[in-house]
Protein backbone atom coordinates (compact mmCIF):
# COMPACT_ATOMS: atom_id res chain seq x y z
CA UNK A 1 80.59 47.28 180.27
CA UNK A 2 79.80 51.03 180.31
CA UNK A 3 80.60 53.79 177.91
CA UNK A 4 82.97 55.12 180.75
CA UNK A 5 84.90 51.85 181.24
CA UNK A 6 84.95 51.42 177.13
CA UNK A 7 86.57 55.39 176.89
CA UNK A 8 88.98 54.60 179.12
CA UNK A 9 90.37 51.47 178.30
CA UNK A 10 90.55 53.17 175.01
CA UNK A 11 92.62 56.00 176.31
CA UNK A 12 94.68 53.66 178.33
CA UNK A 13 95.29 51.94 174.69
CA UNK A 14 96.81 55.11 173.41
CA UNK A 15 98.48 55.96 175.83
CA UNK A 16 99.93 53.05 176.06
CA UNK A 17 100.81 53.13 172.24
CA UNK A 18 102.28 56.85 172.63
CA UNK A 19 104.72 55.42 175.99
CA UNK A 20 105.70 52.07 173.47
CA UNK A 21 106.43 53.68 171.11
CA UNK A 22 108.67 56.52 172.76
CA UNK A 23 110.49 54.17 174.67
CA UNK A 24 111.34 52.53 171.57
CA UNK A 25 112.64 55.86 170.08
CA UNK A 26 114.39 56.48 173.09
CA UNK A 27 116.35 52.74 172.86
CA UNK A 28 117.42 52.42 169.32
CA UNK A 29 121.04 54.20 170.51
CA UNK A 30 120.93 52.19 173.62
CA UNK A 31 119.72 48.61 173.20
CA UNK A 32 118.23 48.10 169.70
CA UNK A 33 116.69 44.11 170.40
CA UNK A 34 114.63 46.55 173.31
CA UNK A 35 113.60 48.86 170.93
CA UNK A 36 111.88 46.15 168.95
CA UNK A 37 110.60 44.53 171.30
CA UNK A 38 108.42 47.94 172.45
CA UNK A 39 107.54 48.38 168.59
CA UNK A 40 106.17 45.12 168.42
CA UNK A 41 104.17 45.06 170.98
CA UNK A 42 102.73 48.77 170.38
CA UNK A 43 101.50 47.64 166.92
CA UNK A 44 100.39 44.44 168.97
CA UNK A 45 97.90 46.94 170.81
CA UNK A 46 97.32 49.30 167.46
CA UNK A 47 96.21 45.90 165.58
CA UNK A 48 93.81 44.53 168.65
CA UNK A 49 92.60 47.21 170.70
CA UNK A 50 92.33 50.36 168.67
CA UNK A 51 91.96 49.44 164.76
CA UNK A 52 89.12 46.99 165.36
CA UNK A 53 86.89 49.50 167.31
CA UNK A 54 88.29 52.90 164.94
CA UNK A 55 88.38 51.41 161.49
CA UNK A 56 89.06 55.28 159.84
CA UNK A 57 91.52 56.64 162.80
CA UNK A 58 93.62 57.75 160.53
CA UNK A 59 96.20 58.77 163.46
CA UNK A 60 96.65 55.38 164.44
CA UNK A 61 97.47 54.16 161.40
CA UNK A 62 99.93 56.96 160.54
CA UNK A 63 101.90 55.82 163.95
CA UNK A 64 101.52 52.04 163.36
CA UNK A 65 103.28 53.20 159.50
CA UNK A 66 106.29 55.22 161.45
CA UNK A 67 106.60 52.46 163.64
CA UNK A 68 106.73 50.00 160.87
CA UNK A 69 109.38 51.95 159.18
CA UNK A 70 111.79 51.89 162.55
CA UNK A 71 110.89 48.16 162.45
CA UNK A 72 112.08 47.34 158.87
CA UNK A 73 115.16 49.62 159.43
CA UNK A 74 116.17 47.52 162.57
CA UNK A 75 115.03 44.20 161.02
CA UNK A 76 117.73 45.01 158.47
CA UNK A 77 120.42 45.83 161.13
CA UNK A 78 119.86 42.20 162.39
CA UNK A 79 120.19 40.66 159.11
CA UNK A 80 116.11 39.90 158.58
CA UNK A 81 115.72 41.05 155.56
CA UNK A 82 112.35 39.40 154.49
CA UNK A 83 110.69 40.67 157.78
CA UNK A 84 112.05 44.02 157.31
CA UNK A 85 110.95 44.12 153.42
CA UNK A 86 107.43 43.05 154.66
CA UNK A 87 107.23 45.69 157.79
CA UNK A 88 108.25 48.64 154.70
CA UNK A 89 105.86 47.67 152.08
CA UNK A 90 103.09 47.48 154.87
CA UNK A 91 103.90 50.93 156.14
CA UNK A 92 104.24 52.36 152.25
CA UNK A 93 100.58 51.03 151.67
CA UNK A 94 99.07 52.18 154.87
CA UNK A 95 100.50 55.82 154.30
CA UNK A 96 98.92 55.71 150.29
CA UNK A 97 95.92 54.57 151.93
CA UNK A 98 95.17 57.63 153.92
CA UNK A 99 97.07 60.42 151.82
CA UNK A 100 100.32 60.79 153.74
CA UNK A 101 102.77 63.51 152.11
CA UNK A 102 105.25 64.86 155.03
CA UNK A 103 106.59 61.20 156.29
CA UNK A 104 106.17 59.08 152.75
CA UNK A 105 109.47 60.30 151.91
CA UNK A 106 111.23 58.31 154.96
CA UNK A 107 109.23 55.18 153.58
CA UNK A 108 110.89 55.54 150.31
CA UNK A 109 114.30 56.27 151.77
CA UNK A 110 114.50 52.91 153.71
CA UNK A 111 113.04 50.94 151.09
CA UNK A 112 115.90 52.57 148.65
CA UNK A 113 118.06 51.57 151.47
CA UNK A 114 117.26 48.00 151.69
CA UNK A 115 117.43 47.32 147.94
CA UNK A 116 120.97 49.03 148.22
CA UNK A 117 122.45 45.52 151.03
CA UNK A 118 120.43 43.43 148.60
CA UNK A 119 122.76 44.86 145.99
CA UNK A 120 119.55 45.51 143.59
CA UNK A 121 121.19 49.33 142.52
CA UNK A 122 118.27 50.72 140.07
CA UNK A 123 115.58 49.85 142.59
CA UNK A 124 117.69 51.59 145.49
CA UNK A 125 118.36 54.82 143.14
CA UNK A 126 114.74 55.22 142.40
CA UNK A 127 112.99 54.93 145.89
CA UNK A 128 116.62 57.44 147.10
CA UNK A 129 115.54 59.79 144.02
CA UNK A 130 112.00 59.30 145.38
CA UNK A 131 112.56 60.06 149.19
CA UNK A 132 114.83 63.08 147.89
CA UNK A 133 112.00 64.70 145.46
CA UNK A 134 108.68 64.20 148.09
CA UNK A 135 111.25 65.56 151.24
CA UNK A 136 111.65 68.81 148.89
CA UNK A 137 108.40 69.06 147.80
CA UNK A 138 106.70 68.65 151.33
CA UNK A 139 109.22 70.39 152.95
CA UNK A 140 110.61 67.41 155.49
CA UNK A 141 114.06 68.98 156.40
CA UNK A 142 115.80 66.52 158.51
CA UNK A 143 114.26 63.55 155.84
CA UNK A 144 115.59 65.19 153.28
CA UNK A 145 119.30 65.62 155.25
CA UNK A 146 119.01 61.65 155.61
CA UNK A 147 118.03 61.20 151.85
CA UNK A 148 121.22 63.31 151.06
CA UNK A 149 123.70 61.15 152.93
CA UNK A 150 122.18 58.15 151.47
CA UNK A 151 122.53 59.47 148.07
CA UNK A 152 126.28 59.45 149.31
CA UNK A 153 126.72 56.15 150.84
CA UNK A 154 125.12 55.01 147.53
CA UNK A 155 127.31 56.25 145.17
CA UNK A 156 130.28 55.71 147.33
CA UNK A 157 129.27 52.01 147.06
CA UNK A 158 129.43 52.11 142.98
CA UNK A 159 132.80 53.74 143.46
CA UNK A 160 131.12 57.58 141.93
CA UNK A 161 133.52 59.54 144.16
CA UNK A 162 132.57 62.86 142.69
CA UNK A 163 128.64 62.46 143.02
CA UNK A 164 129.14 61.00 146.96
CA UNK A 165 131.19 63.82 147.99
CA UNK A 166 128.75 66.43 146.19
CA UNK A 167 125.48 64.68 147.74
CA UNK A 168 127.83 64.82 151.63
CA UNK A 169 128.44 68.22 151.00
CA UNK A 170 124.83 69.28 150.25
CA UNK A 171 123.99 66.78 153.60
CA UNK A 172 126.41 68.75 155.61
CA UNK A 173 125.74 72.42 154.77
CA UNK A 174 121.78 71.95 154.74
CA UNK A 175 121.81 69.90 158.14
CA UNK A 176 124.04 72.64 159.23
CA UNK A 177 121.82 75.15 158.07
CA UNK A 178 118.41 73.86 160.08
CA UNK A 179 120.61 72.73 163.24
CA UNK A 180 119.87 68.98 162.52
CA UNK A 181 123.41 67.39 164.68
CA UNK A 182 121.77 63.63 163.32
CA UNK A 183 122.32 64.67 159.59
CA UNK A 184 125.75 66.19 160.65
CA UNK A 185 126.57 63.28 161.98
CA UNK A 186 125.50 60.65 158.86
CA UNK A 187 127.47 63.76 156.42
CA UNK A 188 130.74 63.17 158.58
CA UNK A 189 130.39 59.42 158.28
CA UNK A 190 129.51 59.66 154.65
CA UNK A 191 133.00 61.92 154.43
CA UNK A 192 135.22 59.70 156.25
CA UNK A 193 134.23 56.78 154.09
CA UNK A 194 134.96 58.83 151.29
CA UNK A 195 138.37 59.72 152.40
CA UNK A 196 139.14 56.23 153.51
CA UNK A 197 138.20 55.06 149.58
CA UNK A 198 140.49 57.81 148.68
CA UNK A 199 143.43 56.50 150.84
CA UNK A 200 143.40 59.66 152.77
CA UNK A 201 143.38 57.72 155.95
CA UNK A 202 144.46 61.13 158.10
CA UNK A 203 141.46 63.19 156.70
CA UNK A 204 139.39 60.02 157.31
CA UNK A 205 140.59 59.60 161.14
CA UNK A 206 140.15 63.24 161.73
CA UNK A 207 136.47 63.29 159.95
CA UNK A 208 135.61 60.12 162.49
CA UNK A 209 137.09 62.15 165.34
CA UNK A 210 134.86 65.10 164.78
CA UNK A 211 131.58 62.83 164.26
CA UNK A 212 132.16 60.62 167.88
CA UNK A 213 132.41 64.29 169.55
CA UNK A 214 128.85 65.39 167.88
CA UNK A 215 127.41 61.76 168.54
CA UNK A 216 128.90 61.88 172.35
CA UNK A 217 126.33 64.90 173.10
CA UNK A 218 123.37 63.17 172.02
CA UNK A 219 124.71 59.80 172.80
CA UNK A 220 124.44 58.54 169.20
CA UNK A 221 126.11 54.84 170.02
CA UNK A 222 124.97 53.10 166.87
CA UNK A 223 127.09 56.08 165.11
CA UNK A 224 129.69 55.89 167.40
CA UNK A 225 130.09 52.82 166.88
CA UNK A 226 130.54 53.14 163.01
CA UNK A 227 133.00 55.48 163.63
CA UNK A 228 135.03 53.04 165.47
CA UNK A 229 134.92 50.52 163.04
CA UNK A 230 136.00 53.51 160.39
CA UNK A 231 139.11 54.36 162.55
CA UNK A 232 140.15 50.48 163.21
CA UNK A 233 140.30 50.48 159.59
CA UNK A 234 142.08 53.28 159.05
CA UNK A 235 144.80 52.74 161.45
CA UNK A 236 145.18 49.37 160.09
CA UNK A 237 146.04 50.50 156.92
CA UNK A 238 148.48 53.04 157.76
CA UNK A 239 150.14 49.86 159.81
CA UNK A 240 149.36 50.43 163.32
CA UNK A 241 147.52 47.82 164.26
CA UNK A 242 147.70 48.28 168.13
CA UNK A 243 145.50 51.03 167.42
CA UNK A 244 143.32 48.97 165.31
CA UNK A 245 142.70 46.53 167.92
CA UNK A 246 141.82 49.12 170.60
CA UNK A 247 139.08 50.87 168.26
CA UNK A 248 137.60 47.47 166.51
CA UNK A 249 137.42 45.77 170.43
CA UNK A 250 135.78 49.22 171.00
CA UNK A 251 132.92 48.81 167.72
CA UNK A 252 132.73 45.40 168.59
CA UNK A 253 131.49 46.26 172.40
CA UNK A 254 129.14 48.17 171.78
CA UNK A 255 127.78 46.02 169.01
CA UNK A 256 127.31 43.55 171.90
CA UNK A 257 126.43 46.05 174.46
CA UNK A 258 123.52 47.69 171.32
CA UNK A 259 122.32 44.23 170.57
CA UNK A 260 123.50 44.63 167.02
CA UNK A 261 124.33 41.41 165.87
CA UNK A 262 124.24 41.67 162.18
CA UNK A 263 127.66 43.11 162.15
CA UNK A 264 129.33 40.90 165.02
CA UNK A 265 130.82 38.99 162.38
CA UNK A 266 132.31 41.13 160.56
CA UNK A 267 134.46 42.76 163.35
CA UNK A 268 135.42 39.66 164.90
CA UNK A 269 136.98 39.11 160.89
CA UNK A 270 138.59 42.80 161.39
CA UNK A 271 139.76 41.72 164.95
CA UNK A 272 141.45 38.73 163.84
CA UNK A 273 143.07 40.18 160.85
CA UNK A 274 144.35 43.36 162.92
CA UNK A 275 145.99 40.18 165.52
CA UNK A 276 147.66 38.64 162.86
CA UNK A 277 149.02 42.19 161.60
CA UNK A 278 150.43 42.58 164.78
CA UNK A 279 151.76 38.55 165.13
CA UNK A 280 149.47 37.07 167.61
CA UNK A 281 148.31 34.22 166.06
CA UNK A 282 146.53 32.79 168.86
CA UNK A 283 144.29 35.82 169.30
CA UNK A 284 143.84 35.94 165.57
CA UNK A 285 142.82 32.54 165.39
CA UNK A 286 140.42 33.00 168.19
CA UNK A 287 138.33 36.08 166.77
CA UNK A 288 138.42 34.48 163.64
CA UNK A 289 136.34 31.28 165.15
CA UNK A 290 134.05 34.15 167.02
CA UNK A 291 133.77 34.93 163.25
CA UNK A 292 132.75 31.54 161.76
CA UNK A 293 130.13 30.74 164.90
CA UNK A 294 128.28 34.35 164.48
CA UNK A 295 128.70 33.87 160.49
CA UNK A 296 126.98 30.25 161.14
CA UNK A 297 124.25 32.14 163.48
CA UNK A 298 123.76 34.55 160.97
CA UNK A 299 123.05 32.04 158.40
CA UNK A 300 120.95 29.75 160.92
CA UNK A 301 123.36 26.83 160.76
CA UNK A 302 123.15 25.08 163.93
CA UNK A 303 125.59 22.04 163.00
CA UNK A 304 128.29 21.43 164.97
CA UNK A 305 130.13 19.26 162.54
CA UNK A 306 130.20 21.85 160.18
CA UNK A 307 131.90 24.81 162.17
CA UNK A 308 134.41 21.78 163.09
CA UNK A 309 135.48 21.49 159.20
CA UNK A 310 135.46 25.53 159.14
CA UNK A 311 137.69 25.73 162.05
CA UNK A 312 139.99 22.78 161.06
CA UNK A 313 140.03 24.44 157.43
CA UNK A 314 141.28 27.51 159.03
CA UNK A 315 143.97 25.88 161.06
CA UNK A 316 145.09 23.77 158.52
CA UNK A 317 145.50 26.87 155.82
CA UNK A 318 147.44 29.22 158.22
CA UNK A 319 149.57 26.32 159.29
CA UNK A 320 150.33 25.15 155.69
CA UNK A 321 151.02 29.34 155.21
CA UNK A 322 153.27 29.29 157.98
CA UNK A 323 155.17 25.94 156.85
CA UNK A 324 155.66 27.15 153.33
CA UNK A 325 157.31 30.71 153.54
CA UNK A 326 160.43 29.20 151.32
CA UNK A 327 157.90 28.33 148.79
CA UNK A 328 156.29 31.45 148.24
CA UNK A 329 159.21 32.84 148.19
CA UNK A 330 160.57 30.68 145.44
CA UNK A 331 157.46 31.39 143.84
CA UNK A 332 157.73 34.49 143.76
CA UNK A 333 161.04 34.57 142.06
CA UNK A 334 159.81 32.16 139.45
CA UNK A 335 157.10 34.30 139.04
CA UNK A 336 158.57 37.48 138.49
CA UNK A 337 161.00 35.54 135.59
CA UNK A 338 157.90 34.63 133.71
CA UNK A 339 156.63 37.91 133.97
CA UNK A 340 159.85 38.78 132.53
CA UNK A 341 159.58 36.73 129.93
CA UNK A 342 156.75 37.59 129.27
CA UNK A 343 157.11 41.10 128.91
CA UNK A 344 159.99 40.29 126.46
CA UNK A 345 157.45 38.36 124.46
CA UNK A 346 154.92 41.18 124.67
CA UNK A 347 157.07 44.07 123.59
CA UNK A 348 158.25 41.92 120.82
CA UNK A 349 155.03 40.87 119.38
CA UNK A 350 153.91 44.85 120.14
CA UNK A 351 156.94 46.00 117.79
CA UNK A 352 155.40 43.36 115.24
CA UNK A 353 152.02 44.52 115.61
CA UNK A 354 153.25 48.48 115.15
CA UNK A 355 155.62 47.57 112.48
CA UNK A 356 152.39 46.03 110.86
CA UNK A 357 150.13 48.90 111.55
CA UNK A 358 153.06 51.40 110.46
CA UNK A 359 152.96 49.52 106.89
CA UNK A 360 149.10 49.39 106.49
CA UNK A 361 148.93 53.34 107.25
CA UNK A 362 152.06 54.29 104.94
CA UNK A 363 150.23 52.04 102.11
CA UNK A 364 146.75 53.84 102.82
CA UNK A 365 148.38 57.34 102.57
CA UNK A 366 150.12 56.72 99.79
CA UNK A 367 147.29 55.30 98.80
CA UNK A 368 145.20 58.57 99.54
CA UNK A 369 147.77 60.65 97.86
CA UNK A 370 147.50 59.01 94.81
CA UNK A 371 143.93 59.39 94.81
CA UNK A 372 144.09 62.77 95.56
CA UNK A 373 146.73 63.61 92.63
CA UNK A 374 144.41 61.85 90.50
CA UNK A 375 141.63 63.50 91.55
CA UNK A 376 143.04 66.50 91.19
CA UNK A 377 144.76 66.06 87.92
CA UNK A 378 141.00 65.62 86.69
CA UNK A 379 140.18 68.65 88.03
CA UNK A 380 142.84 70.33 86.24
CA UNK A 381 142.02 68.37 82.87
CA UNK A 382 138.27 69.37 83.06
CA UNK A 383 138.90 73.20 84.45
CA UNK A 384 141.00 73.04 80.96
CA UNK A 385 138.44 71.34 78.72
CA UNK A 386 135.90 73.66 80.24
CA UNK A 387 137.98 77.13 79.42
CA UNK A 388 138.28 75.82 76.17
CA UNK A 389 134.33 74.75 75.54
CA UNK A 390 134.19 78.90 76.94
CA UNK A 391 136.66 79.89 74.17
CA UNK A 392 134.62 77.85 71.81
CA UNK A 393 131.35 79.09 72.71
CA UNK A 394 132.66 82.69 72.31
CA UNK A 395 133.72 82.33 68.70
CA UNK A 396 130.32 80.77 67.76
CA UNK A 397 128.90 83.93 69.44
CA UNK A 398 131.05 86.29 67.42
CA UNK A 399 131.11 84.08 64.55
CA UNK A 400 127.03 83.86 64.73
CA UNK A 401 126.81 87.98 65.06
CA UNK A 402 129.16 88.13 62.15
CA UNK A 403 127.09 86.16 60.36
CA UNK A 404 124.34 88.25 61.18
CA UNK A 405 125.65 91.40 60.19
CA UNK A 406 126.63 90.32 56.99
CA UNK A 407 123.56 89.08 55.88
CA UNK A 408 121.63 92.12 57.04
CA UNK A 409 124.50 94.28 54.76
CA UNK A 410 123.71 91.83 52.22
CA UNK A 411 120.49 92.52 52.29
CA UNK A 412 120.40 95.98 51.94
CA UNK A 413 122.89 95.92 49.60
CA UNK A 414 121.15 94.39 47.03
CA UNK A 415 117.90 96.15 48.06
CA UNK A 416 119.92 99.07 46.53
CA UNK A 417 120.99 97.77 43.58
CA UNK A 418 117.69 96.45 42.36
CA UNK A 419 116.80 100.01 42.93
CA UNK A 420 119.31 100.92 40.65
CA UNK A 421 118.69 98.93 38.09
CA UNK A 422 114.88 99.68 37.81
CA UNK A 423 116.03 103.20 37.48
CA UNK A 424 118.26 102.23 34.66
CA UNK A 425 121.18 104.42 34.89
CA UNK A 426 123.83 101.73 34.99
CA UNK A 427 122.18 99.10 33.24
CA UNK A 428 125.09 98.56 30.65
CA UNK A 429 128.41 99.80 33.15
CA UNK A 430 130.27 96.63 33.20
CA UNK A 431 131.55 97.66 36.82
CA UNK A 432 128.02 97.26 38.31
CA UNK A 433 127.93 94.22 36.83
CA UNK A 434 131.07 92.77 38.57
CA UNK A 435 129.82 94.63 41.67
CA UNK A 436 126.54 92.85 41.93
CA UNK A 437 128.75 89.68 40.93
CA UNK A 438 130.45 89.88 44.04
CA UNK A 439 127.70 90.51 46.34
CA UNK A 440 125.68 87.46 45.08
CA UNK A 441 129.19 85.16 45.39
CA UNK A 442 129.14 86.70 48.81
CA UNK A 443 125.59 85.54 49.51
CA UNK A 444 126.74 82.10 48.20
CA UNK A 445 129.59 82.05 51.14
CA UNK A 446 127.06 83.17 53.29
CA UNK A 447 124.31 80.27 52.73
CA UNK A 448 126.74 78.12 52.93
CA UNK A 449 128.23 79.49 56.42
CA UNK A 450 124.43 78.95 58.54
CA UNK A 451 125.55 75.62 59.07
CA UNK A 452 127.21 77.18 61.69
CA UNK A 453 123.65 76.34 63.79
CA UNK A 454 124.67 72.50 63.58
CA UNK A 455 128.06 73.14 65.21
CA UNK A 456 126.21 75.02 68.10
CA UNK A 457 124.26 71.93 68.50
CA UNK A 458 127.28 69.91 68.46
CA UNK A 459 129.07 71.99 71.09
CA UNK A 460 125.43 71.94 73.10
CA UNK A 461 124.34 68.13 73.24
CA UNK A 462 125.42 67.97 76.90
CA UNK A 463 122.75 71.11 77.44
CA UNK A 464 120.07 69.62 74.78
CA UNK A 465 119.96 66.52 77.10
CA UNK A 466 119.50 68.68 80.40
CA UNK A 467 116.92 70.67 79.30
CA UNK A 468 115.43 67.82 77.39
CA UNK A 469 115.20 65.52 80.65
CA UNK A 470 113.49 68.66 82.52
CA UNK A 471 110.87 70.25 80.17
CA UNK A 472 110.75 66.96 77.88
CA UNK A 473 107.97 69.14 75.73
CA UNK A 474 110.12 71.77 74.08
CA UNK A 475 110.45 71.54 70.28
CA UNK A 476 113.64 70.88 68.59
CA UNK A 477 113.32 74.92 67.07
CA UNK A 478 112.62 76.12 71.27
CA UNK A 479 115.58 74.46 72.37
CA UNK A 480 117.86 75.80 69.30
CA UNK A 481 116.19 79.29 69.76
CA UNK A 482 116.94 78.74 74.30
CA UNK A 483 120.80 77.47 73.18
CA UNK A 484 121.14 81.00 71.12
CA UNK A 485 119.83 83.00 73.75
CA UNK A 486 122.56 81.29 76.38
CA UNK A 487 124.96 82.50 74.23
CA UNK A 488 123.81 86.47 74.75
CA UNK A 489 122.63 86.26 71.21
CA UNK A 490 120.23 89.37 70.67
CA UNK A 491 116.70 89.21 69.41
CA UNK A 492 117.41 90.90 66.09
CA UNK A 493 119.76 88.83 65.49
CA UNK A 494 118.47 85.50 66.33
CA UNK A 495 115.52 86.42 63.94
CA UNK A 496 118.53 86.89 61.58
CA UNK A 497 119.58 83.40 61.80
CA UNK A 498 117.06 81.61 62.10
CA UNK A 499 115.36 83.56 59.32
CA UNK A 500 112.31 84.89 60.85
CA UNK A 501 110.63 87.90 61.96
CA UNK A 502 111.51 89.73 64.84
CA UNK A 503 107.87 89.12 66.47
CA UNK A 504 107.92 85.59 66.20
CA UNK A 505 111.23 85.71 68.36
CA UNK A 506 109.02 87.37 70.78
CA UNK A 507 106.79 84.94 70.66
CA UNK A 508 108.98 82.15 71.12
CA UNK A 509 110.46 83.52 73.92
CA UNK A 510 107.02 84.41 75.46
CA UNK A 511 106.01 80.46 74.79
CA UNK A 512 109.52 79.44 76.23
CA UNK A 513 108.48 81.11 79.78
CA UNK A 514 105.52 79.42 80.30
CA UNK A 515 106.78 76.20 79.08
CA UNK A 516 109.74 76.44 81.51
CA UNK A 517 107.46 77.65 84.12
CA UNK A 518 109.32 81.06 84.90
CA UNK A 519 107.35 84.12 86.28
CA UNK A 520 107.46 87.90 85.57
CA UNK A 521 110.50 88.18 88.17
CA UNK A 522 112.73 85.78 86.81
CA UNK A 523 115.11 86.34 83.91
CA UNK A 524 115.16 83.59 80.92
CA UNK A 525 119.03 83.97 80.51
CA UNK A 526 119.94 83.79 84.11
CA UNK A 527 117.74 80.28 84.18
CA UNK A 528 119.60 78.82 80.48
CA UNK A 529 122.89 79.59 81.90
CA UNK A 530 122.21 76.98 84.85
CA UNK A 531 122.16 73.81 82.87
């Protein structure tokens, strides 16, 4: 075979590819079983023809991926789910392989989509949140409308109203905004379900309305057809079901006409309960075996016997239904006596319960208010033991410079007199006798009045112990000479009473710094009065 004949059989391959795989594109709104059938045979031709001979043609494997990912999303539609999980998870490893950015995000966004039908909700939200983040960042427009709407359909699933109608919105006004009528489309969809899980079944009709005009221009069926089934169910509930037959015949045509057959079933089951909403049994009964035989095909029962004992089931049930109307009725009435009775018994044991509940709390404030009288009684009873320690402390202080006063007159006084009598002038003046009497029976009251030191320690144990616990080396003469200073005793006079010189009070107090570990800033009486 020649180089020429080799070239163009591998041109004819692509081409062949490139016309597969449009016609495939171009069937999905028309006939959907067509459009896989041209995928499947274009990868057919990508796997044998091209691949084997271009092992890096990095184009071909980007198209086999997209064409995987139309797959998967179809496989899906017809109820396949393991093919369609396979056909997504080859496609999401074939565009890794090779470094695809731009289209990865439409990989993500089906593979959030089917973990959403297989009900697996964290695995859905983070390939959605995935497919939303890589559309921004790479700048895919129209993926990232698509991503938007799913967001919505998800959360409308999990019953989040508010974050479905804000992720429709943002669908709407951005598809809006690049001219994308597809992502229009999916935001109108994504509104009317929204309205119809709000009960608005008007805004919902007239949402639907407005999406089958957009999809009629680019002859959208597989949306048209949703929007069918949206307004069958709409006008059902607002009980008109003439009008819910003619749109849910309507969905289920072109389901047939599509070759969607995944949701044949279900409006066959909306068919047959829209019949018996409008009394004709017989046509009810007739969808809803055209139910049970495309449930059965869906499930890949083949048994005969076994759609016999679903059909004779059904008959059986709306016959007994029919035949018991009296009964119902009866128990209804029964019914709504027990509730009665019930509700007797309920509000009775509810006035027990609050009766109950009523005691406890009055007990727990009173209670609390008797804790809080005694607590504040306390208060009271130390704010008055605490004035009168003050008082206390005051008249040692003015007792103590008393004290000191005296002596110091004392002292002088008789420093006098002994200069008197050395001089001799009065030696034998019996009124300088009783005058120096006095002053020594003075010094007698005097001595015996510095016990007044023990009485400051008495009034001071609770502040011995502090300071004792922190600076555990002070001396017992520190901590007498730290207890006089609290008490704004000056140096002069604390040298008075505790009989030393006034440089060894400076001393002390020098000592009592470092031992207390105070610097040149801070003040030794502002620290005593602390404790």
């Amino acid at each position: 075979m020649s180089v020429f004949t080799i070239t163009l059989n591998a041109q004819n391959d692509s081409l062949e590819v490139e016309r597969l795989y449009k016609l495939g594109i171009d069937s999905l709104r028309v006939k959907t079983q067509k459009s896989i059938h041209n995928f499947e045979k274009a990868i057919q031709i990508i796997n044998d023809s091209i691949l084997t001979k271009e092992t890096d043609n990095n184009y071909f494997l980007l198209k086999k991926a997209l064409i995987l990912d139309e797959l998967s999303h179809y496989y899906r539609k017809d109820t396949d789910d393991v093919p369609s999980l396979k056909a997504i998870q080859e496609s999401l490893k074939i565009k890794e392989s090779i470094g695809e950015t731009y289209t990865l995000s439409s990989t993500y966004r089906i593979l959030g989509r089917l973990y959403r039908y297989k009900k697996d909700s964290i695995k859905a939200l983070e390939y959605y949140k995935k497919a939303l983040a890589q559309s921004k960042m790479y700048g895919n427009d129209k993926e990232r409308v698509q991503t938007l709407s799913a967001l919505s359909g998800y959360y409308l699933t999990y019953k989040d109203i508010e974050k479905s109608e804000m992720y429709a919105q943002q669908a709407l006004k951005y598809g809006d905004s690049i001219g994308y009528n597809k992502g229009k489309s999916l935001a109108f969809l994504n509104f009317s379900n929204i309205e119809k899980r709000k009960k608005n079944y008007e805004s919902a009709i007239s949402y639907s309305n407005k999406n089958i005009e957009l999809c009629e221009k680019t002859n959208d069926r597989i949306s048209i057809e949703r929007n069918y089934k949206v307004l069958g169910y709409c006008y059902r509930k607002m009980g008109q079901p003439e009008k819910a037959v003619f749109y849910y015949k309507k969905s289920l045509d072109l389901l047939i006409d599509i070759g969607i057959e995944g949701s044949i079933a279900n409006r066959c089951l909306a068919l047959s309960n829209a019949y018996t909403d409008l009394g004709n049994h017989e046509r009810a009964f007739a969808f809803y075996r055209g139910y049970k035989r495309q449930q059965i095909k869906d499930m890949n029962i083949k048994s005969i016997k076994e759609f016999a004992e679903l059909e004779a089931k059904y008959t059986y049930e709306r016959q007994k239904t029919i035949d018991s109307i009296r009964l119902v009725e009866e128990q209804k009435i029964n019914e709504e006596h027990l509730l009665q009775q019930a509700s007797t018994r309920f509000w009775k044991i509810t006035a027990i319960i609050v009766g109950v509940f009523g005691l406890i709390i009055a007990g727990i404030v009173f209670v609390s208010r008797k804790r809080k009288e005694q607590i504040r009684l306390g208060q009271l009873k130390n704010e008055m033991l605490q004035k009168e320690v003050d008082y206390k402390q005051k008249d040692i202080s003015d007792f103590a410079l008393n004290i000191s006063r005296n002596r110091k007159w004392r002292e002088e006084l008789l420093a006098y007199i002994k200069k008197i009598k050395k001089s001799g002038s009065f030696k034998d003046d019996s009124n300088f006798k009783d005058l120096e009497k006095a002053v020594l029976e003075r010094e007698i009251v005097d001595n015996n009045m510095v016990d007044i030191q023990s009485k400051v320690d008495v009034l001071n144990t609770a502040f011995y112990e502090k300071l004792h616990e922190k600076f555990p080396t002070l001396t017992k003469t520190e901590a007498k000479i730290c207890s006089l200073i609290r008490l704004n005793i000056d140096n002069n006079e604390i040298a008075l009473l505790q009989n030393v010189a006034l440089e060894s009070v400076y001393r002390s107090r020098s000592r009592l710094r470092k031992k207390l570990n105070l610097s040149s800033k801070d003040d030794l009486n502002t620290f005593l009065n602390q404790f």
